[in-house]
Protein backbone atom coordinates (compact mmCIF):
# COMPACT_ATOMS: atom_id res chain seq x y z
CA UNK A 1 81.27 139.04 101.77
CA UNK A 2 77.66 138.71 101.51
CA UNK A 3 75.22 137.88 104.96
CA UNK A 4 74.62 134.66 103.01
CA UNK A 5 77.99 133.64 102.40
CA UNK A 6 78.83 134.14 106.12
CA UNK A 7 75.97 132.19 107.09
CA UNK A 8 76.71 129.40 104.34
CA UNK A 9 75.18 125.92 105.40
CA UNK A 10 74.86 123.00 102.76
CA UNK A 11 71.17 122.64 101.37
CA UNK A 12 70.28 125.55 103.30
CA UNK A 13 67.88 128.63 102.54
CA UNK A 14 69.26 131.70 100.45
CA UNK A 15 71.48 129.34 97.73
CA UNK A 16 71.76 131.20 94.20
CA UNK A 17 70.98 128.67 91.73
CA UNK A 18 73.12 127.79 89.00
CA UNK A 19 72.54 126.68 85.08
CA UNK A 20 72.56 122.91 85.33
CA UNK A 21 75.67 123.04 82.68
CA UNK A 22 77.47 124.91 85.39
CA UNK A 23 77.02 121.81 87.67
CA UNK A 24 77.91 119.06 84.90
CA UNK A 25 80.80 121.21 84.25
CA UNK A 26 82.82 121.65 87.70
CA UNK A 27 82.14 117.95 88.25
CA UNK A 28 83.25 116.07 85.13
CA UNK A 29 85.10 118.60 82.91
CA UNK A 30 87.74 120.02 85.91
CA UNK A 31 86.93 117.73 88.65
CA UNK A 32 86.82 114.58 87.54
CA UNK A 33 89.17 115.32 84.16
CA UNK A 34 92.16 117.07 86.88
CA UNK A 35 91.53 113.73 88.57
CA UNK A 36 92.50 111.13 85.64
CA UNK A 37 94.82 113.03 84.19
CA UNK A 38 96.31 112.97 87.89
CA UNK A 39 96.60 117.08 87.86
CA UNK A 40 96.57 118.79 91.48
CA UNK A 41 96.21 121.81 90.90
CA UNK A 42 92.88 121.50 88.42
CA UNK A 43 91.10 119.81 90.66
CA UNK A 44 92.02 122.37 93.95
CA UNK A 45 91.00 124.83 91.81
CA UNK A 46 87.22 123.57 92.45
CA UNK A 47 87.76 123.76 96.27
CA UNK A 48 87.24 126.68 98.27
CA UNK A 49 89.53 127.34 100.55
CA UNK A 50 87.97 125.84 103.76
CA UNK A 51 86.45 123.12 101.82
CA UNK A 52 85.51 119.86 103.66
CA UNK A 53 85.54 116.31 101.43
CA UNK A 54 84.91 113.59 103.42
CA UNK A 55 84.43 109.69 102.60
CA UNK A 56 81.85 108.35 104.05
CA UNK A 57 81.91 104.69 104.47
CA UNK A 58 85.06 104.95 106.06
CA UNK A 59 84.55 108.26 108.03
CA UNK A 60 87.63 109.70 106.49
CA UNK A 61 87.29 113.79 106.66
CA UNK A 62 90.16 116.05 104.99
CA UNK A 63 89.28 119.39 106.20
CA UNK A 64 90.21 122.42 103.91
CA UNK A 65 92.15 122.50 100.87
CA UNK A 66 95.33 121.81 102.08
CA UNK A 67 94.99 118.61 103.66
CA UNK A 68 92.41 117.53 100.23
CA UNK A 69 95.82 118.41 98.17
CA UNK A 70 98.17 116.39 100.58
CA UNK A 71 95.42 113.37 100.18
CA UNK A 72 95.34 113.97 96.29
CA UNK A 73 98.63 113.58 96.21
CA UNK A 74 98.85 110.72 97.64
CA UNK A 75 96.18 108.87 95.29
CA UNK A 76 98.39 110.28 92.51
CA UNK A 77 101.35 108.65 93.48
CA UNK A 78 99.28 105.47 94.96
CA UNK A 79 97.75 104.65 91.59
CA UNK A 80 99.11 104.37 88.26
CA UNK A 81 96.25 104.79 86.54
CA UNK A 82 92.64 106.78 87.06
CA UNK A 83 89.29 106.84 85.26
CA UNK A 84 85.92 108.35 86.52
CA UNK A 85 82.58 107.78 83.65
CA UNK A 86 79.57 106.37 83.30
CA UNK A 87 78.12 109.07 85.13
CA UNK A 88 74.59 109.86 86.36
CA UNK A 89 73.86 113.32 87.57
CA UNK A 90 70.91 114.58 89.72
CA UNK A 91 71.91 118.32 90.22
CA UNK A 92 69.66 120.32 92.53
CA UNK A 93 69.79 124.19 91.41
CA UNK A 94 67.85 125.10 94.69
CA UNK A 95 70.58 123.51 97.12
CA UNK A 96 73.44 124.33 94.78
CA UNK A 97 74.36 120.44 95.26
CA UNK A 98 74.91 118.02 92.55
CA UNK A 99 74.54 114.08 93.38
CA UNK A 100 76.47 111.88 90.69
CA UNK A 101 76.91 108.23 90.04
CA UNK A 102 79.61 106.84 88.55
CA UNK A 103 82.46 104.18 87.28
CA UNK A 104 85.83 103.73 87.98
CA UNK A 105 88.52 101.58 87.10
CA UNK A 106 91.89 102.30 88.79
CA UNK A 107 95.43 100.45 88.47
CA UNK A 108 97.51 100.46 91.80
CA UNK A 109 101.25 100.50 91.17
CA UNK A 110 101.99 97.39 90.12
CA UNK A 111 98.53 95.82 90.80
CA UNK A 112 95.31 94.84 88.97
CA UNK A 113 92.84 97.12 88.08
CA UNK A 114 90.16 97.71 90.56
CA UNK A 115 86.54 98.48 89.89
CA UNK A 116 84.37 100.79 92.24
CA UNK A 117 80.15 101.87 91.82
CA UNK A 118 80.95 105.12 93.57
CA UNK A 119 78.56 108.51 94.37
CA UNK A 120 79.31 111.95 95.14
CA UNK A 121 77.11 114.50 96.50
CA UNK A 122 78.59 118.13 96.12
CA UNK A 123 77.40 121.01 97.91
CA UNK A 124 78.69 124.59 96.02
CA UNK A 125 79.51 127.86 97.94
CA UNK A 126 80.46 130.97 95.49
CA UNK A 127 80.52 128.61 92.52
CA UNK A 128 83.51 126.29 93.87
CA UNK A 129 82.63 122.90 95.99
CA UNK A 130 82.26 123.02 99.76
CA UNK A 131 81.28 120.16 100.87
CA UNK A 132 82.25 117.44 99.27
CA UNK A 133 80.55 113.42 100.41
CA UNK A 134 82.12 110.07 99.01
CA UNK A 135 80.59 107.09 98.81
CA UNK A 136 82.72 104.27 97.83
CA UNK A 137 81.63 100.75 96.64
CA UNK A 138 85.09 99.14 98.08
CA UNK A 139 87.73 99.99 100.42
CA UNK A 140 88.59 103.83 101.33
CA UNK A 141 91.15 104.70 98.48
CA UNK A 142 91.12 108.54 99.72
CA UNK A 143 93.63 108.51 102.77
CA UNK A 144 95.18 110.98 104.85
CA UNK A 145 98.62 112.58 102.72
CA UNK A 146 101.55 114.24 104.20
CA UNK A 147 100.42 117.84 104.37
């Protein structure tokens, strides 16, 4: 493990920059795409291990990857139907982050469809996100699972 892996801190000094494809990519063609098509283990695969996501207007954390599959899980079976687009993205090679603004339209179980004006600011570490900030338009739909 390199010194700057080990001393990893989001934004901070010694981040190797990424093609801006590489950003786009992670975010809408495995995150977002494991997310709609409700698939777990596509969108853990863009988690590293100790990874942190946390909403923010509710101050709901799920620390590492574990508890982020247990609250996945939960959305999955929660909703009947998922769908992330419109997006904006500002990514920032230099903090290997990637801010993006976005749509989405999801169907509880037997309810109407809800629409949210969400952002997400990703920080990367070795490629994979990190940190991981929600900012929802509505009420927190990102609760705690059964780990």
């Amino acid at each position: 493990m390199s010194e700057w892996a080990e001393n990893w801190s989001e934004g901070g000094a010694g981040q190797a920059p990424l093609p801006y494809p590489v950003y786009i990519d992670i975010v809408t063609k495995r995150y977002f795409d494991g997310v709609d098509n409700k698939n777990v283990d596509k969108v853990l695969d863009c988690f590293t291990p100790d990874a942190v996501l946390t909403e923010v207007t509710s101050n709901t954390v799920h620390q590492g990857r574990e508890a982020i599959r247990a609250m996945f899980v939960k959305l999955f079976t929660d909703f009947e139907s998922i769908w992330h687009g419109n997006f904006v993205h500002t990514a920032d090679p230099e903090t290997n982050a990637i801010c993006s603004q976005f749509t989405v339209l999801i169907t509880p179980n037997g309810g109407d469809e809800l629409r949210y004006e969400n952002c997400n600011r990703f920080y990367l570490k070795d490629r994979l996100f990190h940190h991981v900030y929600v900012y929802m338009s509505g009420d927190n739909l990102l609760k705690e699972g059964e780990a």
